[in-house]
PDB file of N, CA and C in Angstrom:
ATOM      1  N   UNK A   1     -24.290 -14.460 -21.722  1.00  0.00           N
ATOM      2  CA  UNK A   1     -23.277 -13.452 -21.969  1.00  0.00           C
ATOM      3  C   UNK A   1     -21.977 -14.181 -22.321  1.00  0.00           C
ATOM      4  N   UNK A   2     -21.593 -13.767 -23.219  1.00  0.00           N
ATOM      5  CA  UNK A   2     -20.200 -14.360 -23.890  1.00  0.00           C
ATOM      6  C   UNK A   2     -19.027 -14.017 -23.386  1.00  0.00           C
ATOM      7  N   UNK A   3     -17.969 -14.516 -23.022  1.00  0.00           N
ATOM      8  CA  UNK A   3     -16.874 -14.401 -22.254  1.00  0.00           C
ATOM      9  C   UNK A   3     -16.078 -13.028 -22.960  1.00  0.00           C
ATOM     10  N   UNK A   4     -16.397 -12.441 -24.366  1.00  0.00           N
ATOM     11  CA  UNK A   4     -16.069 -11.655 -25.635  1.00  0.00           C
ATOM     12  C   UNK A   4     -16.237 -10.432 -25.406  1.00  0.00           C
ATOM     13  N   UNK A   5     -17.538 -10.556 -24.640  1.00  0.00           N
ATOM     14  CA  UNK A   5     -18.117  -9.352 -24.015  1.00  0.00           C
ATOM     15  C   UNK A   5     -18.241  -9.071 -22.739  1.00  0.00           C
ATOM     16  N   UNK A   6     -17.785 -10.203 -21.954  1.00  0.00           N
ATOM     17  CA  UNK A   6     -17.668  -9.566 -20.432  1.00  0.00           C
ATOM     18  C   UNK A   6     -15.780  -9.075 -20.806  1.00  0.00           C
ATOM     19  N   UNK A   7     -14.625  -9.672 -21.010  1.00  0.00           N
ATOM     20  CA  UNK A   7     -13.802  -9.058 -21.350  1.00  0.00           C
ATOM     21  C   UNK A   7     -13.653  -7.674 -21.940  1.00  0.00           C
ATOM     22  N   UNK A   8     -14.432  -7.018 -22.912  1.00  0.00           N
ATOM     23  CA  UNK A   8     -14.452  -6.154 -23.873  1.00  0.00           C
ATOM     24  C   UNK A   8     -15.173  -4.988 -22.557  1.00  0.00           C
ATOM     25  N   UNK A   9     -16.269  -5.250 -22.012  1.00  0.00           N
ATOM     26  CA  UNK A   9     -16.596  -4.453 -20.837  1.00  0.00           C
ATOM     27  C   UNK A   9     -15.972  -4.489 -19.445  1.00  0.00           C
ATOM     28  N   UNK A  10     -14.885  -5.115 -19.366  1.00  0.00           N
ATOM     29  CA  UNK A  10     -13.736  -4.853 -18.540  1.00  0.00           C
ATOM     30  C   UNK A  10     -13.015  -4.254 -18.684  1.00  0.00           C
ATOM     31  N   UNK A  11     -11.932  -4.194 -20.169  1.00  0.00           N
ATOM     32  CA  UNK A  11     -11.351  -3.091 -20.669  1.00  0.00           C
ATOM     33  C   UNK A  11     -11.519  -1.822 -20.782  1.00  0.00           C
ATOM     34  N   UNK A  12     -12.937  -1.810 -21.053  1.00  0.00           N
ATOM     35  CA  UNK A  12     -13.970  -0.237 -21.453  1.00  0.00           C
ATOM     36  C   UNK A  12     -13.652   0.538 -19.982  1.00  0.00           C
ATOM     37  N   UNK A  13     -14.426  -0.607 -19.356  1.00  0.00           N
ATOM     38  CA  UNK A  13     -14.047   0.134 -17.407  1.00  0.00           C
ATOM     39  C   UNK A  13     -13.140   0.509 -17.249  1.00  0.00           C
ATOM     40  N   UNK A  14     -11.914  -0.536 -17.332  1.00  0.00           N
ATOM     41  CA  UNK A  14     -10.639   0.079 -17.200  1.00  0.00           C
ATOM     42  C   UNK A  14     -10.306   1.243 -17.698  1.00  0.00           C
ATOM     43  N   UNK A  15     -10.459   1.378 -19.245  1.00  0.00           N
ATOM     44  CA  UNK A  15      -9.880   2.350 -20.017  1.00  0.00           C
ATOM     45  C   UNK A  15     -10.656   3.954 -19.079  1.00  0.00           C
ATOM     46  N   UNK A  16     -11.768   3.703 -18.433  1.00  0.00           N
ATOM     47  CA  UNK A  16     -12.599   4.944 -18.172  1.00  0.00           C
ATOM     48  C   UNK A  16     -12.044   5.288 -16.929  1.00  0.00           C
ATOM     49  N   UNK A  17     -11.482   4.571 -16.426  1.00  0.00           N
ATOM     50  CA  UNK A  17     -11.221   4.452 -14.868  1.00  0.00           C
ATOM     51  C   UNK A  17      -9.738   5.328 -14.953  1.00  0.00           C
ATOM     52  N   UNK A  18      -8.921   5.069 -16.000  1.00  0.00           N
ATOM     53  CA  UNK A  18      -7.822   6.056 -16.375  1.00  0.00           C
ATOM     54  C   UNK A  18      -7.735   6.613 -16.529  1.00  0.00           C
ATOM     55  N   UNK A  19      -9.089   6.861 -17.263  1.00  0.00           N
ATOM     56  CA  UNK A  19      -8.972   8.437 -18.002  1.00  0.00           C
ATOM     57  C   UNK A  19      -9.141   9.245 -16.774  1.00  0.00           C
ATOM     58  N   UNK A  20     -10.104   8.768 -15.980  1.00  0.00           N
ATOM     59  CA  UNK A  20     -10.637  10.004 -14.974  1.00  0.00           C
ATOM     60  C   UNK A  20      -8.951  10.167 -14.066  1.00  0.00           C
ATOM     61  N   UNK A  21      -8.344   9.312 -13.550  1.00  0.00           N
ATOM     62  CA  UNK A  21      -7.442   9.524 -12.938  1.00  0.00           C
ATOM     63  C   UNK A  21      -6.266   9.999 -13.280  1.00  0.00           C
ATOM     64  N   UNK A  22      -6.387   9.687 -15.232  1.00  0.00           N
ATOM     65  CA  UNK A  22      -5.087  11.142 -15.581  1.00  0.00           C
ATOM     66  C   UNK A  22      -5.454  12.487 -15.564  1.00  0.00           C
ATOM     67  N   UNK A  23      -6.631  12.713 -16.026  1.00  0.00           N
ATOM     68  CA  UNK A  23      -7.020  14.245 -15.826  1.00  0.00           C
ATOM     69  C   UNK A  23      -7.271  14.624 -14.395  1.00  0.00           C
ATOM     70  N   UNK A  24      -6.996  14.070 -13.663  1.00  0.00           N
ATOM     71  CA  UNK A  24      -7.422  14.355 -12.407  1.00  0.00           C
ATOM     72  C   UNK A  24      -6.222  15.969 -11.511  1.00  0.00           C
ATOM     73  N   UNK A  25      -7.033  16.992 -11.441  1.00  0.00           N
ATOM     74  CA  UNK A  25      -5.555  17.915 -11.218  1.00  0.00           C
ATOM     75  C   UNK A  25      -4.838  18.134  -9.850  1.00  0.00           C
ATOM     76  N   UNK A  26      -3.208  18.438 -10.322  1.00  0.00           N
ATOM     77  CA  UNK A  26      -2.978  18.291  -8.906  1.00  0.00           C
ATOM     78  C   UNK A  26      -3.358  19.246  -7.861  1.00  0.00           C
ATOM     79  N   UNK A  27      -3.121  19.247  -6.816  1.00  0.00           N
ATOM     80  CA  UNK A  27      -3.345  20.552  -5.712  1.00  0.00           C
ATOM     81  C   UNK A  27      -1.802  20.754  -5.241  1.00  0.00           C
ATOM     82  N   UNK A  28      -1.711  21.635  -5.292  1.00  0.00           N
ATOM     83  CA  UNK A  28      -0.292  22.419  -4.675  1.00  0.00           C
ATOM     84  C   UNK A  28      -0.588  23.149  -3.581  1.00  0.00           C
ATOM     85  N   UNK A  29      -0.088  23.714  -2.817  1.00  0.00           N
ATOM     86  CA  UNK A  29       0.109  24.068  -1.383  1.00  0.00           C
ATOM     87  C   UNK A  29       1.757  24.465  -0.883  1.00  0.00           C
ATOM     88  N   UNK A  30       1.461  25.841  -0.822  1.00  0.00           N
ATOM     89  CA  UNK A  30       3.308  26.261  -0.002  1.00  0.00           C
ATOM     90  C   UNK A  30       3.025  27.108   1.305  1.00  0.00           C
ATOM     91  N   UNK A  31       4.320  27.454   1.790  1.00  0.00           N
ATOM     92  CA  UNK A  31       4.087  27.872   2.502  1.00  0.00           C
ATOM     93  C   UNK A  31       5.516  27.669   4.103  1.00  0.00           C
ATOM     94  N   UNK A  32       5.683  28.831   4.509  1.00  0.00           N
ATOM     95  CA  UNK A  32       6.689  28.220   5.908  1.00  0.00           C
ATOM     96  C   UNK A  32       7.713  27.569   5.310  1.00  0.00           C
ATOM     97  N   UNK A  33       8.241  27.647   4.174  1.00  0.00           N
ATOM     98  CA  UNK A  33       9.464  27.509   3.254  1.00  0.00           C
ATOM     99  C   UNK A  33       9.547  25.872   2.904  1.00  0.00           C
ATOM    100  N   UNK A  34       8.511  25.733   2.322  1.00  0.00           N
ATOM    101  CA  UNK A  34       8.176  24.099   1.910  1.00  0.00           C
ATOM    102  C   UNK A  34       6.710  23.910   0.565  1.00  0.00           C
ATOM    103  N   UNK A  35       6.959  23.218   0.125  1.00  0.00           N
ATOM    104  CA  UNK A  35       5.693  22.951  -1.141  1.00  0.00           C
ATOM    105  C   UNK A  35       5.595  21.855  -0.831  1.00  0.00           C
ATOM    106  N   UNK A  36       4.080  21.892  -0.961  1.00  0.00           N
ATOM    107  CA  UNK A  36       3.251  20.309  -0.773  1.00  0.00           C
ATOM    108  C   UNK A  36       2.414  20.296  -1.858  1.00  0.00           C
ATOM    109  N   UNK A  37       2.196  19.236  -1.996  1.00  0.00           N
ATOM    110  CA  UNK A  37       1.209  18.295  -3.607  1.00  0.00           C
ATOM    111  C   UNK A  37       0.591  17.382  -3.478  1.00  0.00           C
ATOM    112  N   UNK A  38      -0.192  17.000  -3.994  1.00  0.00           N
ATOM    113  CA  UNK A  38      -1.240  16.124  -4.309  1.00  0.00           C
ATOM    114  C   UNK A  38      -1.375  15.637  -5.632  1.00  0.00           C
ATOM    115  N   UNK A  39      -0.889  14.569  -6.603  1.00  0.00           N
ATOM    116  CA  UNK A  39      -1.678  14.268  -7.758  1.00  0.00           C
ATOM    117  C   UNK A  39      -2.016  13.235  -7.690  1.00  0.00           C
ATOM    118  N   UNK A  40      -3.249  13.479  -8.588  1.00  0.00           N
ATOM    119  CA  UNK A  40      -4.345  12.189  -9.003  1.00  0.00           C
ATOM    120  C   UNK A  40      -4.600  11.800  -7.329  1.00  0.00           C
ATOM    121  N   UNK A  41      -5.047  12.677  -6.550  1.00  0.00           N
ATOM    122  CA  UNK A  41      -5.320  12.447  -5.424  1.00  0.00           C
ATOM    123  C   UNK A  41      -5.280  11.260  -4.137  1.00  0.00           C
ATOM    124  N   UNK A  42      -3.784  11.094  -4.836  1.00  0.00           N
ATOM    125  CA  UNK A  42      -3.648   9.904  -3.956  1.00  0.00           C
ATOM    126  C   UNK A  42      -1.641  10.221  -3.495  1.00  0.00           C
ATOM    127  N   UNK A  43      -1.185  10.653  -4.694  1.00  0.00           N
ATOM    128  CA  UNK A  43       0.442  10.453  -3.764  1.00  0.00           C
ATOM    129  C   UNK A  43       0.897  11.788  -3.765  1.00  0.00           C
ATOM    130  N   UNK A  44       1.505  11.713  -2.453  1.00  0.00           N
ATOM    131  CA  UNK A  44       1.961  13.230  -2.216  1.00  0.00           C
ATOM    132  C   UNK A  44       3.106  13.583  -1.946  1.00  0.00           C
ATOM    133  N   UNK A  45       3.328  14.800  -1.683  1.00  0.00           N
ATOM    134  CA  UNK A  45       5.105  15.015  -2.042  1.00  0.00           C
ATOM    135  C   UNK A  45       4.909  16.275  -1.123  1.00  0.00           C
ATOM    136  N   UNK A  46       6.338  16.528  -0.442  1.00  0.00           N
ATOM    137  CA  UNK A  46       6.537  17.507  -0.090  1.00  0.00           C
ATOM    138  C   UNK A  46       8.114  18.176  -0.120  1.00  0.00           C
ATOM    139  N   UNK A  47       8.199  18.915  -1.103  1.00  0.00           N
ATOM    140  CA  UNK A  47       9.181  19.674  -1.426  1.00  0.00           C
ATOM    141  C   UNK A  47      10.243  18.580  -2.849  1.00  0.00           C
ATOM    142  N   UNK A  48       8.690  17.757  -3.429  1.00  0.00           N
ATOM    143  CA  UNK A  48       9.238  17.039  -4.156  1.00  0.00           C
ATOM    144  C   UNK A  48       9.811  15.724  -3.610  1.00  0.00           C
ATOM    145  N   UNK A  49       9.869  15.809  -2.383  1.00  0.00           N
ATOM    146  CA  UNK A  49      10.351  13.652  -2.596  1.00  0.00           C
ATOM    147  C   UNK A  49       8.535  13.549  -1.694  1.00  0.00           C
ATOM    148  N   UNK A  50       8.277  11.646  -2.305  1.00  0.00           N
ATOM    149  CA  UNK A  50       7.530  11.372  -1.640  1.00  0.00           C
ATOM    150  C   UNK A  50       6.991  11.268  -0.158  1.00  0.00           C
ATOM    151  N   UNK A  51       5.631  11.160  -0.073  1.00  0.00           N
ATOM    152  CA  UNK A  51       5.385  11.191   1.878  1.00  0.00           C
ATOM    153  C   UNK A  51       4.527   9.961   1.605  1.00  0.00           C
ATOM    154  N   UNK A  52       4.853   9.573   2.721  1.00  0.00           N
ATOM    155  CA  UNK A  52       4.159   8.489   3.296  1.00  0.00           C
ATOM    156  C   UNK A  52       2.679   8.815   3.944  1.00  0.00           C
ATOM    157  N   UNK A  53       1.710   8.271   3.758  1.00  0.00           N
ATOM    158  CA  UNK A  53       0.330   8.092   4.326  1.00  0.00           C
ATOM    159  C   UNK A  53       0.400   7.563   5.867  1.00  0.00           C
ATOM    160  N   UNK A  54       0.368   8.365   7.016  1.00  0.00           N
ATOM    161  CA  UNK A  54       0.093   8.296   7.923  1.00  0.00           C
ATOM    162  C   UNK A  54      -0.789   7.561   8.567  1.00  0.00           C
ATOM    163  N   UNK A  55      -2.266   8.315   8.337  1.00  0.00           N
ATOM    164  CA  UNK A  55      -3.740   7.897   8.934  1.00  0.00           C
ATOM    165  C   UNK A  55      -4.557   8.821   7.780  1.00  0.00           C
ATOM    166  N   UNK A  56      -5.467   8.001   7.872  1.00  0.00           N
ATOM    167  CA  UNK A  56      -6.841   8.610   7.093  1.00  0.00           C
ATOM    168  C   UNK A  56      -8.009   8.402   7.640  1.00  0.00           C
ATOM    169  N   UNK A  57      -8.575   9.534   7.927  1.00  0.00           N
ATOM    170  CA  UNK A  57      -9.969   9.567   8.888  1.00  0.00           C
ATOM    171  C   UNK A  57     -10.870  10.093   7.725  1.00  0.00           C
ATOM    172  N   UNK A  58     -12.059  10.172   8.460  1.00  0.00           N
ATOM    173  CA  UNK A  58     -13.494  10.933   7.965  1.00  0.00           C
ATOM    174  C   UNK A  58     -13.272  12.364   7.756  1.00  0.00           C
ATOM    175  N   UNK A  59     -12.324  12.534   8.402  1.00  0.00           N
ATOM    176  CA  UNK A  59     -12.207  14.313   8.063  1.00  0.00           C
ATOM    177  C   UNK A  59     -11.236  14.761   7.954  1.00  0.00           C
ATOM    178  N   UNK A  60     -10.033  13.703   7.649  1.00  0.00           N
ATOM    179  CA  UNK A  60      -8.846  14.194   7.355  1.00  0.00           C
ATOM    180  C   UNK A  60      -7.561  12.978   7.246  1.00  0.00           C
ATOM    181  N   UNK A  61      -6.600  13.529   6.411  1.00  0.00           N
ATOM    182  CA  UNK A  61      -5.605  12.543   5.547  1.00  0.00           C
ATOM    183  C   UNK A  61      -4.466  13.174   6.527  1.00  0.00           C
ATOM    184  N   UNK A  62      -3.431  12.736   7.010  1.00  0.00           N
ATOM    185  CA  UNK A  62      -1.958  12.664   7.382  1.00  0.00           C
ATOM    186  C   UNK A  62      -1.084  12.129   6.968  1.00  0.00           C
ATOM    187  N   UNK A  63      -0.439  13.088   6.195  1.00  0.00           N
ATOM    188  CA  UNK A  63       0.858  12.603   5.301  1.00  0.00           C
ATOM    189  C   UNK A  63       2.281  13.017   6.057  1.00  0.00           C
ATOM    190  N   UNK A  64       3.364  11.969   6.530  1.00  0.00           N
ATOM    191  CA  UNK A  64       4.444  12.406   6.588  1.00  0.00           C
ATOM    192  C   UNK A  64       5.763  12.296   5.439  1.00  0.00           C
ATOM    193  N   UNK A  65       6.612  13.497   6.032  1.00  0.00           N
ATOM    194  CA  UNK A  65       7.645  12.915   5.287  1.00  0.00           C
ATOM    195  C   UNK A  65       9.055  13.955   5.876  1.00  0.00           C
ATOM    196  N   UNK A  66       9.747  13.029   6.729  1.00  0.00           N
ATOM    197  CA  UNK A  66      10.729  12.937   7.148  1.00  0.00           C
ATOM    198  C   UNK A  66      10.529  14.388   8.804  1.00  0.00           C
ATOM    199  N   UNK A  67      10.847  15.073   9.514  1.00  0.00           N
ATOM    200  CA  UNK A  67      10.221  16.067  10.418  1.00  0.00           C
ATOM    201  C   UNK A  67       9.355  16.559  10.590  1.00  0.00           C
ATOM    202  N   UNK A  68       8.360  16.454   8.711  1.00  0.00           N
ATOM    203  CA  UNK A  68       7.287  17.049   8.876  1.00  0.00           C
ATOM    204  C   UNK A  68       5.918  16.413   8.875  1.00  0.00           C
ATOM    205  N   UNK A  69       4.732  16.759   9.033  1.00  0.00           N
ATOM    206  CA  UNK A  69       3.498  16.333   8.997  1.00  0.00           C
ATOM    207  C   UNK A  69       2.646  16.947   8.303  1.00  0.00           C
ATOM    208  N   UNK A  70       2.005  16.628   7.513  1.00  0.00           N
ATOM    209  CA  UNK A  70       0.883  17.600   6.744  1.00  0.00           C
ATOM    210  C   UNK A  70      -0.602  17.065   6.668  1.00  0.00           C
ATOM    211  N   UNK A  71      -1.489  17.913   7.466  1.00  0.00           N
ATOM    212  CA  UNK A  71      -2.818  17.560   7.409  1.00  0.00           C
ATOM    213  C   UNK A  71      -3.434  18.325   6.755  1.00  0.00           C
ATOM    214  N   UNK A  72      -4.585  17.338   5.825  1.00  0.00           N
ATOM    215  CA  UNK A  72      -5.088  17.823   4.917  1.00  0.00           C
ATOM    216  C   UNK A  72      -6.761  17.490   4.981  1.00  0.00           C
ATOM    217  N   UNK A  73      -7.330  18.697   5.753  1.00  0.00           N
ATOM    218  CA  UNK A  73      -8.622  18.462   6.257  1.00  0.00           C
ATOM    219  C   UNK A  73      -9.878  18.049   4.695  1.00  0.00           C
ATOM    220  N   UNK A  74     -10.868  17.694   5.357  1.00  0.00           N
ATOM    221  CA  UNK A  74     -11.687  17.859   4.211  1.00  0.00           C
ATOM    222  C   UNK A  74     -12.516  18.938   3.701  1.00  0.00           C
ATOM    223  N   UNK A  75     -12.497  19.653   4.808  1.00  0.00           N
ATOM    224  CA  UNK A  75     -12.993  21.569   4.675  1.00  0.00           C
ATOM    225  C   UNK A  75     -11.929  21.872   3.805  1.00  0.00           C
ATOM    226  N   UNK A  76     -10.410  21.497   3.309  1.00  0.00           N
ATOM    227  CA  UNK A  76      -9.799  22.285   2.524  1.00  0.00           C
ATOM    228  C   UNK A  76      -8.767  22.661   3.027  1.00  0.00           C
ATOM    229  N   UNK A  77      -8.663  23.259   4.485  1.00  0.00           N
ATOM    230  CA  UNK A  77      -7.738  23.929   5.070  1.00  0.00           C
ATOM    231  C   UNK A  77      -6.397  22.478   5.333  1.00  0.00           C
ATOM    232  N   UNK A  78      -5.220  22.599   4.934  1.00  0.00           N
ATOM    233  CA  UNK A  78      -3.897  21.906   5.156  1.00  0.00           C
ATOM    234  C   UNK A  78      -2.567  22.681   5.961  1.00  0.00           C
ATOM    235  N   UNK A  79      -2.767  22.056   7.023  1.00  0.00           N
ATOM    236  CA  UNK A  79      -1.817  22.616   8.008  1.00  0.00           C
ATOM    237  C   UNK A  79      -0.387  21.597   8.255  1.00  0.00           C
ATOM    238  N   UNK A  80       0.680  22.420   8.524  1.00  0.00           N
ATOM    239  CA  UNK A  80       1.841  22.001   8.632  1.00  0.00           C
ATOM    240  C   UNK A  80       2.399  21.576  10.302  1.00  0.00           C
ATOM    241  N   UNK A  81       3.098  20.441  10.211  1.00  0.00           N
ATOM    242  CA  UNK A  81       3.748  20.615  11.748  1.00  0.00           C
ATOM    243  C   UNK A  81       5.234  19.777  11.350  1.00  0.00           C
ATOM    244  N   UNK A  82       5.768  20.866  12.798  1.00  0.00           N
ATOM    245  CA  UNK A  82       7.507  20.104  12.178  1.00  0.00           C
ATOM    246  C   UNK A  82       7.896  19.418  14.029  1.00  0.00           C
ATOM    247  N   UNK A  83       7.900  18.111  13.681  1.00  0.00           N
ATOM    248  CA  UNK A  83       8.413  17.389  14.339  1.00  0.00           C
ATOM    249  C   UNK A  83       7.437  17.327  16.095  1.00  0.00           C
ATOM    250  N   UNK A  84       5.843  17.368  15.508  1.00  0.00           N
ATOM    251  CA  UNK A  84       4.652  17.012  16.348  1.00  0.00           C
ATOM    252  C   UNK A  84       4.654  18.671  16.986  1.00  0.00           C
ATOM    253  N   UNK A  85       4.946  19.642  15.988  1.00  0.00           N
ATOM    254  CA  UNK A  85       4.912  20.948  16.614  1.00  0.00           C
ATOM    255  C   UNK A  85       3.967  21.802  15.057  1.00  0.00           C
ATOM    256  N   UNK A  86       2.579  22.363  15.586  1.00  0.00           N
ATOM    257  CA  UNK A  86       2.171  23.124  14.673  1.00  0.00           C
ATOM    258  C   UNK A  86       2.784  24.380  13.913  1.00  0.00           C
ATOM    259  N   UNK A  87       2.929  24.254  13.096  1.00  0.00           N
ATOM    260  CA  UNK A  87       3.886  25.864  12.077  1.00  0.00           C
ATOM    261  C   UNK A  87       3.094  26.536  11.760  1.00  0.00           C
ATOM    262  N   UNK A  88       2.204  26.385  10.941  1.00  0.00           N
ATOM    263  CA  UNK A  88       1.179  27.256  10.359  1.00  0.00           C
ATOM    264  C   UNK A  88       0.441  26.087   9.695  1.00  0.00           C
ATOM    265  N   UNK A  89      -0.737  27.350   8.707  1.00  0.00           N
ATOM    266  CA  UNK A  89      -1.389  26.613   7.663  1.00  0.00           C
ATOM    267  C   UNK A  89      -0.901  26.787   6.049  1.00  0.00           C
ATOM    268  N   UNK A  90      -0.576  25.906   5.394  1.00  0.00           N
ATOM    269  CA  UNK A  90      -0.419  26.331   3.828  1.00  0.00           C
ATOM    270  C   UNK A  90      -1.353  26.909   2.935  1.00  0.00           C
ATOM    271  N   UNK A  91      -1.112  27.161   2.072  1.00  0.00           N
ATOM    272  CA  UNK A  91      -2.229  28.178   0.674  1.00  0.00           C
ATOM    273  C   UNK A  91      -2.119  27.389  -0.639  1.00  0.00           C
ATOM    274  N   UNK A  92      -2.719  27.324  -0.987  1.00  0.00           N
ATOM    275  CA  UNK A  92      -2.939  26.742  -2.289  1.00  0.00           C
ATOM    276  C   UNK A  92      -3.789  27.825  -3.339  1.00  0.00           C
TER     277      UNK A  92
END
């Protein structure tokens, strides 16, 4: 195998590996007078500035950002807490 073509099938990967992660759509979520997001399933925002990644388990992601907490189960359901106190759940 020629160095021509392991390069050329690195790029290809790459290029595929982008594509999937620009089309990738975001998830929105409001609720309890706050909007939460998700794009390209990795950085998240709440009310528009970034959150920080908490913990990530088997069944669920914890994002903070600044009083609040947002868990985002893998059933779907994303619940809010302000300052280690449950508020509700958000809608998307």
């Amino acid at each position: 195998m020629s160095m021509k073509s392991v390069v050329s099938g690195l790029l290809l990967a790459g290029t595929s590996l982008f594509c999937q992660a620009a089309t990738h759509t975001p998830h929105s979520y409001t609720g309890y007078g706050v909007s939460f997001r998700i794009d390209n399933g990795y950085f998240a925002y709440l009310d528009d500035k970034p959150c920080a990644l908490d913990e990530k388990t088997s069944s669920a992601t914890v994002y903070s950002a600044g009083l609040y907490q947002v868990i985002v189960y893998k059933t779907g359901k994303v619940a809010l807490m302000k300052q280690g106190v449950y508020v509700g759940n958000l809608h998307g």
